[in-house]
PDB file of N, CA and C in Angstrom:
ATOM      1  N   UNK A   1       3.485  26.971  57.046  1.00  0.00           N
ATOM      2  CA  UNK A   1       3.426  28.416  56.997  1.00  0.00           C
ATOM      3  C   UNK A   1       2.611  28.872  55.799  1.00  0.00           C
ATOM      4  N   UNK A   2       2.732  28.056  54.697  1.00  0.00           N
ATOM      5  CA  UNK A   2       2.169  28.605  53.720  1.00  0.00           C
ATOM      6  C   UNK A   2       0.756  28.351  53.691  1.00  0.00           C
ATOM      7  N   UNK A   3       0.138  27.463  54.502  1.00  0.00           N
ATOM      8  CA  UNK A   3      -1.514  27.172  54.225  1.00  0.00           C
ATOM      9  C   UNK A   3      -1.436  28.319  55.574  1.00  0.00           C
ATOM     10  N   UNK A   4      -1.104  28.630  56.514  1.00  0.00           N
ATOM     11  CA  UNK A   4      -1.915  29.679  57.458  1.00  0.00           C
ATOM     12  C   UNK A   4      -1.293  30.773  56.977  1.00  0.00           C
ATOM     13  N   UNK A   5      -0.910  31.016  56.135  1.00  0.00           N
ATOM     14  CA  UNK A   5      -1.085  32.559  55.555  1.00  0.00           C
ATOM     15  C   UNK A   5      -1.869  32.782  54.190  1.00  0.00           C
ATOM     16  N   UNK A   6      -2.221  31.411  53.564  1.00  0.00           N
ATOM     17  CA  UNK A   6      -2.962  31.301  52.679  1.00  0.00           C
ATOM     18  C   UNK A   6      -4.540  31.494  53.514  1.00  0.00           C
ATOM     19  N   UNK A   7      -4.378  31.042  54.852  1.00  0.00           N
ATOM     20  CA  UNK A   7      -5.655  30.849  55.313  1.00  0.00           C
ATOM     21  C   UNK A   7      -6.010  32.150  56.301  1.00  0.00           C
ATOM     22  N   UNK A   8      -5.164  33.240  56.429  1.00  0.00           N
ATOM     23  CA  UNK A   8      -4.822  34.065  57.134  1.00  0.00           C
ATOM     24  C   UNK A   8      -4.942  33.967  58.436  1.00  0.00           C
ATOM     25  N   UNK A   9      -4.029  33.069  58.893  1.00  0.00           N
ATOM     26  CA  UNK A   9      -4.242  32.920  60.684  1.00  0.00           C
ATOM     27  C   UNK A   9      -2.723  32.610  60.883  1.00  0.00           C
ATOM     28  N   UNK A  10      -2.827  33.632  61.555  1.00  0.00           N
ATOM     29  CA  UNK A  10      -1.407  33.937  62.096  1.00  0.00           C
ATOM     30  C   UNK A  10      -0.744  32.700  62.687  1.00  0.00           C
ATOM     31  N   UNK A  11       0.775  32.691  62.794  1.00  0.00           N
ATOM     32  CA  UNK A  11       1.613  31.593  63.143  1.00  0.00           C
ATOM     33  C   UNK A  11       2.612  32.351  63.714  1.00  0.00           C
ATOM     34  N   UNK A  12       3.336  31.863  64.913  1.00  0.00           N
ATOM     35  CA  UNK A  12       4.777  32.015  65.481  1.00  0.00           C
ATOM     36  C   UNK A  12       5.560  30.550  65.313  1.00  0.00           C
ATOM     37  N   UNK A  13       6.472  30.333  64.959  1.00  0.00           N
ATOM     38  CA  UNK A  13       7.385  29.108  65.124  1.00  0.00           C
ATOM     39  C   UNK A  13       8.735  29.954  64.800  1.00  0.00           C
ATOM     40  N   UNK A  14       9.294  28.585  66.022  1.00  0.00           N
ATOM     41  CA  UNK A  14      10.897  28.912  66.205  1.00  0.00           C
ATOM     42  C   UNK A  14      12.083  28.077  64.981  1.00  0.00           C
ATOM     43  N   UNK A  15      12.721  28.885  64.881  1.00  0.00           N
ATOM     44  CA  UNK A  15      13.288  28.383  63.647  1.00  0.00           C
ATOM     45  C   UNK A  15      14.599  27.481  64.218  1.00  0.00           C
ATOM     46  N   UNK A  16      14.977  26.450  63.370  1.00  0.00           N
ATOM     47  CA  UNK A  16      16.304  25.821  63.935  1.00  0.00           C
ATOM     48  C   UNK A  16      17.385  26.946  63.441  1.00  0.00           C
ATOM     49  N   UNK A  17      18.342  26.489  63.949  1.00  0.00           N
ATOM     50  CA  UNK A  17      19.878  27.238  63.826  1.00  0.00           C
ATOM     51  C   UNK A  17      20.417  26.488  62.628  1.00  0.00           C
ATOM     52  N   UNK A  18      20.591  27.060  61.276  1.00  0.00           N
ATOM     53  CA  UNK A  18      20.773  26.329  60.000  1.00  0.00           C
ATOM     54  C   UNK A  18      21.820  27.392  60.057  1.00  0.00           C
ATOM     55  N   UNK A  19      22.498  26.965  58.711  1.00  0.00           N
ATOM     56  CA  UNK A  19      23.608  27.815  58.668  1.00  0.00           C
ATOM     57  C   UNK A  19      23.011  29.277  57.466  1.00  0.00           C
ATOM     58  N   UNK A  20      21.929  29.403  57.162  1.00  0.00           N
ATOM     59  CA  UNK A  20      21.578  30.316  56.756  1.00  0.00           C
ATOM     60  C   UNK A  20      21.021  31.391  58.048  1.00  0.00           C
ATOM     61  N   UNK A  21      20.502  30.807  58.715  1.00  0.00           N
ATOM     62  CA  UNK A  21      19.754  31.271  59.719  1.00  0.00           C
ATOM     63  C   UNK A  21      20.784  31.805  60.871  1.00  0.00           C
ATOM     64  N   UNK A  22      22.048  30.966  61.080  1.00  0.00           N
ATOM     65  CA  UNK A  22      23.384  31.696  61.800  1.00  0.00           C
ATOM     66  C   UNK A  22      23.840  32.874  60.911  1.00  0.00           C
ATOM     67  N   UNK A  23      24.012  33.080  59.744  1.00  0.00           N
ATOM     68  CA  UNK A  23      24.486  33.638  59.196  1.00  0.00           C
ATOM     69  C   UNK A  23      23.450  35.395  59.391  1.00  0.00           C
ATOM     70  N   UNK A  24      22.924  35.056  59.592  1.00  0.00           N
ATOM     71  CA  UNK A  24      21.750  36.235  59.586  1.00  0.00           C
ATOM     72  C   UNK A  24      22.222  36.580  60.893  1.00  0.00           C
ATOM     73  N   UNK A  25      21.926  36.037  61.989  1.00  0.00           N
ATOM     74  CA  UNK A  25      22.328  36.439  63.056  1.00  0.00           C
ATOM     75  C   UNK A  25      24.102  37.054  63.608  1.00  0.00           C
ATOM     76  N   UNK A  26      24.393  36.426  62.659  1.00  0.00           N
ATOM     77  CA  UNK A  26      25.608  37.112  62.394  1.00  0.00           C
ATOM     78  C   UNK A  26      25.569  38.603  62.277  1.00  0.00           C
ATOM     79  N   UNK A  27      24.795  38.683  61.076  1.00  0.00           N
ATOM     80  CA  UNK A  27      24.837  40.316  60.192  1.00  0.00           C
ATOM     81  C   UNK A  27      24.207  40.897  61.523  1.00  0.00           C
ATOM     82  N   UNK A  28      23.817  40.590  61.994  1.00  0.00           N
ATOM     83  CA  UNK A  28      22.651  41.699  62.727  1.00  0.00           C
ATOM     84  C   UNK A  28      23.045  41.976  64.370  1.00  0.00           C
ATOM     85  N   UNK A  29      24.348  41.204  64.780  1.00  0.00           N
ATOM     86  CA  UNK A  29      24.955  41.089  66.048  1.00  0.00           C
ATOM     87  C   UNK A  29      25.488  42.149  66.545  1.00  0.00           C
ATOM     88  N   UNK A  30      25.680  42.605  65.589  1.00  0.00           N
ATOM     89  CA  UNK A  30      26.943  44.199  66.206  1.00  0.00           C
ATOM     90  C   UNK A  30      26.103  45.734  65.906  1.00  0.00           C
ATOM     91  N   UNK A  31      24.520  44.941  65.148  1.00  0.00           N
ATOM     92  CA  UNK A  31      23.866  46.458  65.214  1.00  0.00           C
ATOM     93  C   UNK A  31      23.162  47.228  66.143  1.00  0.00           C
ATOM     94  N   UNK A  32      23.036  48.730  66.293  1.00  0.00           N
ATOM     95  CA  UNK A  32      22.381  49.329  67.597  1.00  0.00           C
ATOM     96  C   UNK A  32      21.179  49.130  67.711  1.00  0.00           C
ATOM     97  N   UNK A  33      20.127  48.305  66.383  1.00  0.00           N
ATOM     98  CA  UNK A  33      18.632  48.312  66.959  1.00  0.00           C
ATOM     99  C   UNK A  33      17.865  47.615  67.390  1.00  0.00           C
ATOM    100  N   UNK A  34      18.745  46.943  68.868  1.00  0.00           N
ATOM    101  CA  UNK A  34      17.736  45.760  69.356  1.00  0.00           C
ATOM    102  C   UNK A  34      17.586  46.661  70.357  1.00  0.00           C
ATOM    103  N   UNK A  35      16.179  45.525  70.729  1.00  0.00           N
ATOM    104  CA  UNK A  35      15.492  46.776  71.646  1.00  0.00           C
ATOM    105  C   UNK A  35      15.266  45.316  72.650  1.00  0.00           C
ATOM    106  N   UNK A  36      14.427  46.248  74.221  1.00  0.00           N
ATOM    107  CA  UNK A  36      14.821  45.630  75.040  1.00  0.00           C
ATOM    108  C   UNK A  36      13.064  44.463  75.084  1.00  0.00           C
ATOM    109  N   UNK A  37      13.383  43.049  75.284  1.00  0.00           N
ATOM    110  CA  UNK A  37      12.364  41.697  74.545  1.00  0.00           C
ATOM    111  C   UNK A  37      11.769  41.609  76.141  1.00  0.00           C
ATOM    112  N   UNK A  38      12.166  41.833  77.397  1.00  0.00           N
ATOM    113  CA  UNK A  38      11.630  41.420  78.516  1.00  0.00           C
ATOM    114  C   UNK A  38      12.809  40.339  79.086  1.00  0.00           C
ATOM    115  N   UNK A  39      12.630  40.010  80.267  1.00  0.00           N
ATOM    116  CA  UNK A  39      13.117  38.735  81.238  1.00  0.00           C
ATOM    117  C   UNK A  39      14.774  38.613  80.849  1.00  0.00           C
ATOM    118  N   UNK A  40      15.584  39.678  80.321  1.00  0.00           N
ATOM    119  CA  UNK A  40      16.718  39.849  80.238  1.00  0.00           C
ATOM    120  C   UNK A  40      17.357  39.607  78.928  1.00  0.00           C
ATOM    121  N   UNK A  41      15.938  39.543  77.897  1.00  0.00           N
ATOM    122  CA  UNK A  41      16.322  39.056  76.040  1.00  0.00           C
ATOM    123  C   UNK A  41      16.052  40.495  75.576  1.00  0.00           C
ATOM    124  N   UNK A  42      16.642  40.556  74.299  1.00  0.00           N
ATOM    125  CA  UNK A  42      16.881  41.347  73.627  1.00  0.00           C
ATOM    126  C   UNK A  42      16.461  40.809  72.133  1.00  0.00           C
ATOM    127  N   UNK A  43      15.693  41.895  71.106  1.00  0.00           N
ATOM    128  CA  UNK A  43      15.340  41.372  69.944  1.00  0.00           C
ATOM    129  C   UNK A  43      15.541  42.585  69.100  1.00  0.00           C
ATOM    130  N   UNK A  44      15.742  41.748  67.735  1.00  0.00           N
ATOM    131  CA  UNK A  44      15.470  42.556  66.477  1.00  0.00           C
ATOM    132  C   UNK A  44      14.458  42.176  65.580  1.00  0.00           C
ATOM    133  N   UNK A  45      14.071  43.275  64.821  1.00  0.00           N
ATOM    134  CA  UNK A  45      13.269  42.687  63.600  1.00  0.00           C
ATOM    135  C   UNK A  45      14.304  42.269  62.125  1.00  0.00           C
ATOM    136  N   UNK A  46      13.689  41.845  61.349  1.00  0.00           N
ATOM    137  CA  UNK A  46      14.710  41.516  59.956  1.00  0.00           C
ATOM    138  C   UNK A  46      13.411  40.819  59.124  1.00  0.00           C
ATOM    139  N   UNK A  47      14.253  40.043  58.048  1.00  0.00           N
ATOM    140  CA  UNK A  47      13.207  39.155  57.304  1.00  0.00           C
ATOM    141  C   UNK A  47      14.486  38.180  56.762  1.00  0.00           C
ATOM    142  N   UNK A  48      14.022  37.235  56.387  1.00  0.00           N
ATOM    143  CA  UNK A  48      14.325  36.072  55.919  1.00  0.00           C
ATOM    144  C   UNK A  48      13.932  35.077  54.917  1.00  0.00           C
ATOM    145  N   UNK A  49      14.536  34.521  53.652  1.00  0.00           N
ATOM    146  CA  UNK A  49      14.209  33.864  53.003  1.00  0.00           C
ATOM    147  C   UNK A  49      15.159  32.789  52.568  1.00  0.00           C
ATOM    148  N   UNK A  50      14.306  31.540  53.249  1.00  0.00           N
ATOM    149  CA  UNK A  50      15.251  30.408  53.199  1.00  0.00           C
ATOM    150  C   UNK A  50      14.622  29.363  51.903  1.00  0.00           C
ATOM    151  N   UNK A  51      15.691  28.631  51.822  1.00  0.00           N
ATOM    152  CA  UNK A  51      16.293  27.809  50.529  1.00  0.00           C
ATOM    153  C   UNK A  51      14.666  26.974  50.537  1.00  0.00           C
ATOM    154  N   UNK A  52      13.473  26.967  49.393  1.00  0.00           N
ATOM    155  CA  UNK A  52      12.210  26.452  49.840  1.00  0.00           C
ATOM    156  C   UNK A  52      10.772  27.264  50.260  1.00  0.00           C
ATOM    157  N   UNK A  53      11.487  28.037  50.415  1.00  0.00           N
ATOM    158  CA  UNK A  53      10.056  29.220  51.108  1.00  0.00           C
ATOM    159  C   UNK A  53       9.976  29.803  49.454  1.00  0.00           C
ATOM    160  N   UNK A  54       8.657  30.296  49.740  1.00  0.00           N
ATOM    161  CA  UNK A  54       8.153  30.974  48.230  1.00  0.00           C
ATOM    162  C   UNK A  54       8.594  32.592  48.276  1.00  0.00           C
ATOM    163  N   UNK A  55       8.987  33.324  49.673  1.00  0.00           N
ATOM    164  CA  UNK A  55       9.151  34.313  49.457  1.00  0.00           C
ATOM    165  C   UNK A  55       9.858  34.904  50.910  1.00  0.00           C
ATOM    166  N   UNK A  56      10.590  36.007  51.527  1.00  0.00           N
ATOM    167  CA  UNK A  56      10.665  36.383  52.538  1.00  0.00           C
ATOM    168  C   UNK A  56       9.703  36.377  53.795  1.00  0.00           C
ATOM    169  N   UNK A  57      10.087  36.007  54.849  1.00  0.00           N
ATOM    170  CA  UNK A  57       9.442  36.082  55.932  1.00  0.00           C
ATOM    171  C   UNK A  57       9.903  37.358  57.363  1.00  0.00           C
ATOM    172  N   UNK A  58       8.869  37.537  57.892  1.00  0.00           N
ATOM    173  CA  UNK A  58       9.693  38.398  58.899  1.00  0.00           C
ATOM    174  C   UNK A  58      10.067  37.423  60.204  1.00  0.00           C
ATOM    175  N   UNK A  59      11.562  37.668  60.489  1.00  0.00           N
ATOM    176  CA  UNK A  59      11.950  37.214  61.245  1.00  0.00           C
ATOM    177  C   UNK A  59      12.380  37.747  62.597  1.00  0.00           C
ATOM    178  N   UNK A  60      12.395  37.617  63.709  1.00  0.00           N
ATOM    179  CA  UNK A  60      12.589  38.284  65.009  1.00  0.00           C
ATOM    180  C   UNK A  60      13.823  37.545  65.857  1.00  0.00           C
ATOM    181  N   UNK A  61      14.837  37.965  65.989  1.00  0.00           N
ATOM    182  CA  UNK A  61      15.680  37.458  66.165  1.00  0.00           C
ATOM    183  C   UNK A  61      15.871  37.550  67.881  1.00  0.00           C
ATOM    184  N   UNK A  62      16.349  37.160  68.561  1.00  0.00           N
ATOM    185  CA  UNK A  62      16.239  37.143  69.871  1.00  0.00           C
ATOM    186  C   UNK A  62      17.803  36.681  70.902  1.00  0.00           C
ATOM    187  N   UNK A  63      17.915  37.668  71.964  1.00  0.00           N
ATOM    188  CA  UNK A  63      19.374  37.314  72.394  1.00  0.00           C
ATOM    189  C   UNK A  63      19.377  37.630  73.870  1.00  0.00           C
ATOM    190  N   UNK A  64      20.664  37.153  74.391  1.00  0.00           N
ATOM    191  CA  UNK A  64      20.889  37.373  76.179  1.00  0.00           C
ATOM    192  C   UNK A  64      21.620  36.473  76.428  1.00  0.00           C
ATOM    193  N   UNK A  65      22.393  37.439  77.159  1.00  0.00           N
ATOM    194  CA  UNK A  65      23.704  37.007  77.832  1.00  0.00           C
ATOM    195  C   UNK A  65      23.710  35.678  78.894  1.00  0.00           C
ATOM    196  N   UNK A  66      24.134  34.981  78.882  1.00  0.00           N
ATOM    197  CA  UNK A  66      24.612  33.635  79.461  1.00  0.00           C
ATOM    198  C   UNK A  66      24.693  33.855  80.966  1.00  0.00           C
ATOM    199  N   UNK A  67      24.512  33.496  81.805  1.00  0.00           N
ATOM    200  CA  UNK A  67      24.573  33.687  83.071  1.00  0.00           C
ATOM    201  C   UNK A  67      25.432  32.816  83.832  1.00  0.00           C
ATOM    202  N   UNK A  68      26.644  32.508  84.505  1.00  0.00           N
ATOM    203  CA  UNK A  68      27.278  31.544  85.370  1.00  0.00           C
ATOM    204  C   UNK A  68      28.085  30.836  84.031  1.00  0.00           C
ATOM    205  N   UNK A  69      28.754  29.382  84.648  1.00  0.00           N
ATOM    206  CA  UNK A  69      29.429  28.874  83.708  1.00  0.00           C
ATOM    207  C   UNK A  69      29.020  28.257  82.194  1.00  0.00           C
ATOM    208  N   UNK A  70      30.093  28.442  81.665  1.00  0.00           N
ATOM    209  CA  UNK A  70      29.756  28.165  80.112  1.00  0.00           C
ATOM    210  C   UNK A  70      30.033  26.555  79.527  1.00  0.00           C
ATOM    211  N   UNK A  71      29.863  25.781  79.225  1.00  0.00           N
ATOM    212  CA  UNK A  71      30.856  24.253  78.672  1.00  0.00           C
ATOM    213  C   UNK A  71      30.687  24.105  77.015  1.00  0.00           C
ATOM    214  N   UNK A  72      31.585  23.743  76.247  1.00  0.00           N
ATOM    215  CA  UNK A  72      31.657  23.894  75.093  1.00  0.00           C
ATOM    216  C   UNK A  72      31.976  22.263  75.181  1.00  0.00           C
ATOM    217  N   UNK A  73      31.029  21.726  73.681  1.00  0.00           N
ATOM    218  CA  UNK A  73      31.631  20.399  73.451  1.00  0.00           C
ATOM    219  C   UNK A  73      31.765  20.124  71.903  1.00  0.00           C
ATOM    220  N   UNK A  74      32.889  19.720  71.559  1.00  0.00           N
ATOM    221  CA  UNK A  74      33.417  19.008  70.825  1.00  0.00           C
ATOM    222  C   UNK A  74      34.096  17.964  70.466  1.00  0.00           C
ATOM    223  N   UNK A  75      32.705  17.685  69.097  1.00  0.00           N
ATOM    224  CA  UNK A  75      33.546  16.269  69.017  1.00  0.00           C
ATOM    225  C   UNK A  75      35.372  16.111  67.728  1.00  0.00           C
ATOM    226  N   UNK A  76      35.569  15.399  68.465  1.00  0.00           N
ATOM    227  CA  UNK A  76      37.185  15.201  67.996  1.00  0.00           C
ATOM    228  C   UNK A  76      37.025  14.003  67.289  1.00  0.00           C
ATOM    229  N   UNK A  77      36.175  12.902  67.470  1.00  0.00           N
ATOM    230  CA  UNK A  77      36.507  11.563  66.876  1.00  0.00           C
ATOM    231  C   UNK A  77      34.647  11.214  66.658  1.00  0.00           C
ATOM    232  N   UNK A  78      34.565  10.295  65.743  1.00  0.00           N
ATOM    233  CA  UNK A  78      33.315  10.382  66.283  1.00  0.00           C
ATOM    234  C   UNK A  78      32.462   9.560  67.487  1.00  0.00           C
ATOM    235  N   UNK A  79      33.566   8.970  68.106  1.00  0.00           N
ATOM    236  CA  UNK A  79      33.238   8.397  69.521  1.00  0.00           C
ATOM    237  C   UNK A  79      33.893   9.247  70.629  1.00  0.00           C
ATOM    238  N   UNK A  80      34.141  10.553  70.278  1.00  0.00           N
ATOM    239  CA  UNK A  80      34.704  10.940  71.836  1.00  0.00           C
ATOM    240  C   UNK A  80      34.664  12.392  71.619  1.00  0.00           C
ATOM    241  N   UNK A  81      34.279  13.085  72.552  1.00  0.00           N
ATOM    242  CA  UNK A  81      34.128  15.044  72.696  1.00  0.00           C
ATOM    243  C   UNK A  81      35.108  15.143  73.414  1.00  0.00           C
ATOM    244  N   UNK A  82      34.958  16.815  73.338  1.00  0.00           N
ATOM    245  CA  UNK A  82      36.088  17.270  74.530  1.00  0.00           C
ATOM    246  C   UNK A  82      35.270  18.281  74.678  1.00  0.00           C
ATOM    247  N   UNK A  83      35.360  18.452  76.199  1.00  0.00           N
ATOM    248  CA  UNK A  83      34.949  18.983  76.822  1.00  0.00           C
ATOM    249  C   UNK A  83      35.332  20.763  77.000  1.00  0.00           C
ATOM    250  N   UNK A  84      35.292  21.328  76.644  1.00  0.00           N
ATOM    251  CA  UNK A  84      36.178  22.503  77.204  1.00  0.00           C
ATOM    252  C   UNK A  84      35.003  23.689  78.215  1.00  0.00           C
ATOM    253  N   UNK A  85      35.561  24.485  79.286  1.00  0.00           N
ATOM    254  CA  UNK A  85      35.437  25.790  79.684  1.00  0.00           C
ATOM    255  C   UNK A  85      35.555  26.831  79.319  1.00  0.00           C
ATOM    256  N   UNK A  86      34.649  28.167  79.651  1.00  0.00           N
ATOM    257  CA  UNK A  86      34.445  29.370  78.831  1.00  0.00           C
ATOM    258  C   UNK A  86      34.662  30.173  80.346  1.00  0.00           C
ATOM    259  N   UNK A  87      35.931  31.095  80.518  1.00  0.00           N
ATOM    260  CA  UNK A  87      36.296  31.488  81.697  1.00  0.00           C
ATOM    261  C   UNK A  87      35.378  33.174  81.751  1.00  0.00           C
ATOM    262  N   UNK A  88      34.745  33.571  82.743  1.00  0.00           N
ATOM    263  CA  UNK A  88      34.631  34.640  82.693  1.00  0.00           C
ATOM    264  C   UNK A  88      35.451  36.230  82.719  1.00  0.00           C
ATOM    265  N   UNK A  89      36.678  35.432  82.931  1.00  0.00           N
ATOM    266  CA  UNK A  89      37.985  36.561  83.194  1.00  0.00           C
ATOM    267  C   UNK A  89      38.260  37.205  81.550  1.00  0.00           C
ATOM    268  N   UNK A  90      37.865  36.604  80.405  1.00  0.00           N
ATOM    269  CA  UNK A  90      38.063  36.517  79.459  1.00  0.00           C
ATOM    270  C   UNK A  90      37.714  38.475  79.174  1.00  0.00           C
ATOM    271  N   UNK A  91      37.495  39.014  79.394  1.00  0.00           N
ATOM    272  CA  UNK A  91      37.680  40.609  79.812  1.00  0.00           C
ATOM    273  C   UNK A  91      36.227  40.776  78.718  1.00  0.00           C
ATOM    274  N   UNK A  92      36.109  41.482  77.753  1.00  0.00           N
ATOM    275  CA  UNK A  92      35.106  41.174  77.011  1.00  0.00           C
ATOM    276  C   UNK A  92      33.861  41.026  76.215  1.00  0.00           C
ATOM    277  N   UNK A  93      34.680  39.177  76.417  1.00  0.00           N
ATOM    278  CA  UNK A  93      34.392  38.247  75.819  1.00  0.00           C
ATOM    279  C   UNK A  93      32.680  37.786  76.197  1.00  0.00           C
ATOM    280  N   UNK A  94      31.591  38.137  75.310  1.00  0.00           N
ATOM    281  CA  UNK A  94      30.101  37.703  75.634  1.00  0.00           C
ATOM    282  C   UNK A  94      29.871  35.956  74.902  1.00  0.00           C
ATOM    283  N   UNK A  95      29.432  35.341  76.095  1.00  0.00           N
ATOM    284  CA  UNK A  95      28.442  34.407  75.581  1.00  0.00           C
ATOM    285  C   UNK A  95      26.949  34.330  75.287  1.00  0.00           C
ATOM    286  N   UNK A  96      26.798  34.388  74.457  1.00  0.00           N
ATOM    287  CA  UNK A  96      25.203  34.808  74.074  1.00  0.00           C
ATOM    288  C   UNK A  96      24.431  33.424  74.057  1.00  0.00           C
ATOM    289  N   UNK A  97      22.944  33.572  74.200  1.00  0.00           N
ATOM    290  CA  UNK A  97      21.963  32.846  73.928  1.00  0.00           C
ATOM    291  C   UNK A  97      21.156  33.115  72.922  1.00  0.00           C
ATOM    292  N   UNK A  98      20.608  32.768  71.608  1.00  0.00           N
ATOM    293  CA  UNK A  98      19.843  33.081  70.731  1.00  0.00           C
ATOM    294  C   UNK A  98      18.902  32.577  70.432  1.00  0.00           C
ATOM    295  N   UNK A  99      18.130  32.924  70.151  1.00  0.00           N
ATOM    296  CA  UNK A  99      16.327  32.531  69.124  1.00  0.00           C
ATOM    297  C   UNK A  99      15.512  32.676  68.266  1.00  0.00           C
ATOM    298  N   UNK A 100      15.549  32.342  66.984  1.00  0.00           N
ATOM    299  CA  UNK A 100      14.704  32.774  66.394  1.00  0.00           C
ATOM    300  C   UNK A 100      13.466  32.379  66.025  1.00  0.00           C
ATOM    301  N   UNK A 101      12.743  33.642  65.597  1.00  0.00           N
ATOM    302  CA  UNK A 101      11.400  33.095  65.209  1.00  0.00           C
ATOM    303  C   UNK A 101      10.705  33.784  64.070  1.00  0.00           C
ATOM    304  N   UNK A 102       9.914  32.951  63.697  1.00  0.00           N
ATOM    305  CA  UNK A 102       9.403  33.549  61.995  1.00  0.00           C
ATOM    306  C   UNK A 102       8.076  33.350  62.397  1.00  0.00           C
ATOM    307  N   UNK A 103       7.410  34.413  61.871  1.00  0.00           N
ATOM    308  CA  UNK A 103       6.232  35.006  62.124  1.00  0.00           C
ATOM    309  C   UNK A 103       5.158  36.028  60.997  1.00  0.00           C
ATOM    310  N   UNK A 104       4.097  35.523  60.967  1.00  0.00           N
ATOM    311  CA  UNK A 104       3.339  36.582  59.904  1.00  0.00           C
ATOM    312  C   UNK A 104       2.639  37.866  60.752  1.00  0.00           C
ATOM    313  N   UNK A 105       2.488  37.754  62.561  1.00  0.00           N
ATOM    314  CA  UNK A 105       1.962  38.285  63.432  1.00  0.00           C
ATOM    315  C   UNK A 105       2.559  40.043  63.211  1.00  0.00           C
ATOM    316  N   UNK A 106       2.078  40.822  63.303  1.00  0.00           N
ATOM    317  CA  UNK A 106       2.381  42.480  63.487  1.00  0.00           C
ATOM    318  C   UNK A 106       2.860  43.203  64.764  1.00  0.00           C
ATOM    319  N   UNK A 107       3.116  41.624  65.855  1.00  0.00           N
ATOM    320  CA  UNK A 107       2.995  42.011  66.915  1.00  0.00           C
ATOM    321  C   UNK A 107       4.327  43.181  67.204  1.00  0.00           C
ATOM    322  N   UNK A 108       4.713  43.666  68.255  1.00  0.00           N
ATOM    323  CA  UNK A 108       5.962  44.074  68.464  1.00  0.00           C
ATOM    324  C   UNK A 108       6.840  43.077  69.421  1.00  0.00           C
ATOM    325  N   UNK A 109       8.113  43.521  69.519  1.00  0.00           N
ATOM    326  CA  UNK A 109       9.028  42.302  69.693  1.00  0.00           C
ATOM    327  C   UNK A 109       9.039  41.960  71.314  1.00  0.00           C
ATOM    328  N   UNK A 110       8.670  42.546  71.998  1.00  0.00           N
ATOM    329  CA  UNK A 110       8.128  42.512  73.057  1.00  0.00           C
ATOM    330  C   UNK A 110       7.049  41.083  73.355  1.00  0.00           C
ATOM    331  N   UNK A 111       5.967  41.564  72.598  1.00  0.00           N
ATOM    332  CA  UNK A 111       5.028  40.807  73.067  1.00  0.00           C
ATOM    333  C   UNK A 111       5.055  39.818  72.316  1.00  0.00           C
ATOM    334  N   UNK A 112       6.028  39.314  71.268  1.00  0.00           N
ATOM    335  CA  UNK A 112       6.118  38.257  70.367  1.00  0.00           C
ATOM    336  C   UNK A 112       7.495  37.065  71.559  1.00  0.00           C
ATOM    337  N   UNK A 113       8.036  37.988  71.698  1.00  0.00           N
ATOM    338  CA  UNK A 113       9.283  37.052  72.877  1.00  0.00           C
ATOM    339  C   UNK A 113       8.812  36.239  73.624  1.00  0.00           C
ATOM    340  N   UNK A 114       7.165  37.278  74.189  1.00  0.00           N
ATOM    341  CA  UNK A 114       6.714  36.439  75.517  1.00  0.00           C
ATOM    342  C   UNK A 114       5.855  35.297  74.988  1.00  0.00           C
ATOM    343  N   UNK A 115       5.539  35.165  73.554  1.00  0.00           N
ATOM    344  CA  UNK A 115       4.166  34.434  73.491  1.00  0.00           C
ATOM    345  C   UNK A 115       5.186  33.188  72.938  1.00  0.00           C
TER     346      UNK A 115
END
C-alpha cells in the first residue's frame, strides 16, 4: 500500500478479519449510514489505522444478510468441533456477511463493492 500511494496508483484490497478490524465493524453495525452497495450488500465509509501502517486508511466496510441455513463451528478440543445450527425462528436474530476493504480510490461505495 505504501509504494502505490507513494507511486500514486490507486489500490483496492480486502482486508482479513483481525481483531482490530472486527472491532471496527462492531462500532459501525448499529449505525443509520450505510447505504445501499448493489446485489443485496450494504456499505459504509470509515477509516482505519492498523498496528504497522504509517497512518489511517479509508476503509469501506461491507454487509448482507445470510440467506437459507446457517452452521457454526467450534472447536472444543483441538482434534474435534462441534457443529452447531443457527435457527431462523430465532425472531430477530440477523446473520450477517461482512467485507472489508481498504482503499486510496475516491470511488463511491457502490462502485467500489462491485470492482
Amino acid at each position: 500500500m505504501t509504494d502505490a500511494e507513494r507511486l500514486s496508483i490507486p489500490y483496492l484490497f480486502k482486508l482479513r478479519q483481525t481483531r482490530n478490524v472486527k472491532q471496527l465493524t462492531g462500532q459501525l453495525f448499529n449505525t443509520a449510514d450505510w447505504e445501499d452497495a448493489g446485489q443485496g450488500w450494504t456499505g459504509i465509509d470509515s477509516t482505519l489505522r492498523l498496528q504497522g501502517w504509517s497512518r489511517s486508511r479509508r476503509v469501506v466496510v461491507l454487509r448482507r444478510r445470510l440467506q437459507g441455513d446457517v452452521a457454526l463451528i467450534q472447536r472444543v478440543e483441538p482434534q474435534q468441533l462441534l457443529l452447531s445450527t443457527v435457527e431462523k425462528s430465532w425472531g430477530r436474530a440477523r446473520c450477517m456477511s461482512t467485507r472489508l476493504l481498504i482503499t486510496n480510490r475516491s470511488d463511491p461505495i457502490l462502485a467500489l463493492a462491485q470492482l
